[in-house]
N, C-alpha and C. Protein backbone atom coordinates (compact mmCIF):
# COMPACT_ATOMS: atom_id res chain seq x y z
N UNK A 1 -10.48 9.73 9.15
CA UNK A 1 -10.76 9.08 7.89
C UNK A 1 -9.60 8.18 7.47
N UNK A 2 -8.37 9.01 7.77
CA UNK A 2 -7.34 7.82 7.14
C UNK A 2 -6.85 7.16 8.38
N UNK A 3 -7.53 6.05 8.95
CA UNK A 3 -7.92 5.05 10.05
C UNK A 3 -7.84 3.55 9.25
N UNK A 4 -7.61 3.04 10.04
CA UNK A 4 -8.26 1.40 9.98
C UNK A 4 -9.76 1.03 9.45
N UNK A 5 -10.03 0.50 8.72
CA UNK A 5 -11.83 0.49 8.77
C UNK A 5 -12.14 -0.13 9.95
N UNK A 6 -11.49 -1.12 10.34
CA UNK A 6 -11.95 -1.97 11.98
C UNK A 6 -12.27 -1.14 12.67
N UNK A 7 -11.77 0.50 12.85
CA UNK A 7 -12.10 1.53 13.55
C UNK A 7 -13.40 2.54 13.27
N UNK A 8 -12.71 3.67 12.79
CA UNK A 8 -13.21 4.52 12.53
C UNK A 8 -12.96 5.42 10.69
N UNK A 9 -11.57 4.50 10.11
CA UNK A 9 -11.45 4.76 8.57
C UNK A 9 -12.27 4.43 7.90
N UNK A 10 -11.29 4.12 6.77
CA UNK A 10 -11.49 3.35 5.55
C UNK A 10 -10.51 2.83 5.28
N UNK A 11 -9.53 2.78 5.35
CA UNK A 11 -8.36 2.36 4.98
C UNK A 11 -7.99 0.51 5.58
N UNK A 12 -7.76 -0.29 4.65
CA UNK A 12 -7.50 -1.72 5.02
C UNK A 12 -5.67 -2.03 4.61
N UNK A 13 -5.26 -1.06 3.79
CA UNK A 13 -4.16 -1.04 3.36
C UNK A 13 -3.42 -0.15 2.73
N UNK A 14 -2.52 0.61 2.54
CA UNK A 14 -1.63 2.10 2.15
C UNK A 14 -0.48 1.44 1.44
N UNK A 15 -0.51 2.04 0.13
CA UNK A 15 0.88 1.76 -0.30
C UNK A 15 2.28 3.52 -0.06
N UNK A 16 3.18 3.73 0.45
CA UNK A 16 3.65 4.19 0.70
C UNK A 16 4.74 4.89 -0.45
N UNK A 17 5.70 5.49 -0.33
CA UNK A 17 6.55 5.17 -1.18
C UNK A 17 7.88 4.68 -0.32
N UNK A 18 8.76 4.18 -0.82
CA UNK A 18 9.62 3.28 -0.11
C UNK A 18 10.47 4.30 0.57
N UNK A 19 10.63 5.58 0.89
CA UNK A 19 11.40 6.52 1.69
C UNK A 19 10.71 6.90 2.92
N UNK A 20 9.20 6.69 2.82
CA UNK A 20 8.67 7.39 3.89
C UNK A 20 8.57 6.59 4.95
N UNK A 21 8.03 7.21 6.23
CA UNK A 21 8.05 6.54 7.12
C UNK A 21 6.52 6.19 7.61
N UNK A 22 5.30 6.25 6.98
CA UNK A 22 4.15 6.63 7.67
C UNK A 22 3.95 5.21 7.98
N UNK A 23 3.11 5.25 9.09
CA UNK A 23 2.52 3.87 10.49
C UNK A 23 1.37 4.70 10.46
N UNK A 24 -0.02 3.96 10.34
CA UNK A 24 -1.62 3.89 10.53
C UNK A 24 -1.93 2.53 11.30
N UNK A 25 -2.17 2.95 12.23
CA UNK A 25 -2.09 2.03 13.34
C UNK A 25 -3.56 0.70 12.90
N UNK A 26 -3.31 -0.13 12.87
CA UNK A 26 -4.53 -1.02 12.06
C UNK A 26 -4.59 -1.19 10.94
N UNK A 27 -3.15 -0.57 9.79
CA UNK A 27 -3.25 -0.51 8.33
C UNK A 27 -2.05 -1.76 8.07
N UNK A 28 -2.52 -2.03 6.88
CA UNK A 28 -0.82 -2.70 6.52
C UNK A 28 -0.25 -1.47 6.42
N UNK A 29 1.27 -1.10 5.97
CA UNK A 29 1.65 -0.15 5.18
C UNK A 29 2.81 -0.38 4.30
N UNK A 30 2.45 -0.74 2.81
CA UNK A 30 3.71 -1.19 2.48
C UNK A 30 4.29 -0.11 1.96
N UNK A 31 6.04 -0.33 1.91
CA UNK A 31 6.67 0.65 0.97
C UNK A 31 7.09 0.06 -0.40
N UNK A 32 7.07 1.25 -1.24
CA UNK A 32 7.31 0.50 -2.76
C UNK A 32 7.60 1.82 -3.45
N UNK A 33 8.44 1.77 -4.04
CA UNK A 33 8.18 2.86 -5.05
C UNK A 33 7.24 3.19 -5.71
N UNK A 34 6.69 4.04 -5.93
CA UNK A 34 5.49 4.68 -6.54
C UNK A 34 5.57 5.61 -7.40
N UNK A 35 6.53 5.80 -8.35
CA UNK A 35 6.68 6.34 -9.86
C UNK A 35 6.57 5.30 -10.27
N UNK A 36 5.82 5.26 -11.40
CA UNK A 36 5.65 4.56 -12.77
C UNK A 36 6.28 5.09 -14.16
N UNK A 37 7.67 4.81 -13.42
CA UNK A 37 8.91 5.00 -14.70
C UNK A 37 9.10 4.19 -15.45
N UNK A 38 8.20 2.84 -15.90
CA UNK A 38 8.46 2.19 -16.95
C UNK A 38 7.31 0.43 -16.52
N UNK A 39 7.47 0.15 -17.08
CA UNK A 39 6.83 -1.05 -17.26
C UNK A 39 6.61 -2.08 -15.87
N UNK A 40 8.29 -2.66 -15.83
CA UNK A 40 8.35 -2.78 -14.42
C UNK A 40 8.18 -2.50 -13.04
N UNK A 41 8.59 -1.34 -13.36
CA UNK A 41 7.82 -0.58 -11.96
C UNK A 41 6.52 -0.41 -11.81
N UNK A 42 5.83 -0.20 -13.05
CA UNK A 42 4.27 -0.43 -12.38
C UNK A 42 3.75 -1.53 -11.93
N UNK A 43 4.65 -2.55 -12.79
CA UNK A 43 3.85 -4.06 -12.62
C UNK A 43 4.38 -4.56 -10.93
N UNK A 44 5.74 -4.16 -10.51
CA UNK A 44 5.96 -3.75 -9.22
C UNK A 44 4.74 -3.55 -8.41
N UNK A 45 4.32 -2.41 -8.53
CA UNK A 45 3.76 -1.70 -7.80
C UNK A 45 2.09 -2.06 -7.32
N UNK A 46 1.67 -2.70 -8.31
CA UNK A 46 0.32 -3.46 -8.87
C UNK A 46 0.69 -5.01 -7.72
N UNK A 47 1.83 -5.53 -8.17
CA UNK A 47 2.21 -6.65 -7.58
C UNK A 47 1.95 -6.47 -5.69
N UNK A 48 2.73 -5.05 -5.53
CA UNK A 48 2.30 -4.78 -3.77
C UNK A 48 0.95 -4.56 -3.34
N UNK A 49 0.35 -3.90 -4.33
CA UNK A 49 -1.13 -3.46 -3.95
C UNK A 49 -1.92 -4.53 -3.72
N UNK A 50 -1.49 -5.77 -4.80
CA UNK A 50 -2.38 -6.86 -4.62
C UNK A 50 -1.95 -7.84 -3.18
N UNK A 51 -0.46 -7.71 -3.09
CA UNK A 51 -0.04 -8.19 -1.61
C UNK A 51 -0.84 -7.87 -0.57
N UNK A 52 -0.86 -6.70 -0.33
CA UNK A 52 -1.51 -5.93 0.66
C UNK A 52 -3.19 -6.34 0.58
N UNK A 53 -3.83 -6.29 -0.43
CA UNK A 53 -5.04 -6.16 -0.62
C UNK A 53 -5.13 -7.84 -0.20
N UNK A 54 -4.19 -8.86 -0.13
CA UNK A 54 -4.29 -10.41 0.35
C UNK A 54 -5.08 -11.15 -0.84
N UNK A 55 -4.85 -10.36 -2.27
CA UNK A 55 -4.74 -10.96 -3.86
C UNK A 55 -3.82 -12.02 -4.10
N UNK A 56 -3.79 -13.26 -4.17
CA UNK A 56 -2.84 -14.34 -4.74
C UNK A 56 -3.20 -13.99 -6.15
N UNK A 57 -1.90 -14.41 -7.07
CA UNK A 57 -1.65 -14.62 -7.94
C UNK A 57 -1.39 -15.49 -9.01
């Protein structure tokens, strides 16, 4: 399940948190912090998801 959709997932993109190391072979995988300790950091975090997801801004 947590695959590529080109495969056998669902997954087209993973946001990570910026310590880990995980690789899904066919995924993007970005790292980013992923607490939402304040304003910035979410808008951060929103900002990668839409990277990944290939959202211009």
């Amino acid at each position: 399940w947590y695959g590529a959709r080109s495969g056998t997932g669902i997954l087209d993109g993973w946001l990570v948190h910026d310590t880990d190391t995980a690789e899904v072979p066919g995924v993007e995988v970005a790292r980013v912090p992923l607490i939402m300790s304040d304003p910035d950091a979410t808008a951060a975090m929103v900002r990668a998801a839409l990277d990944v997801a290939g959202v211009a801004l």
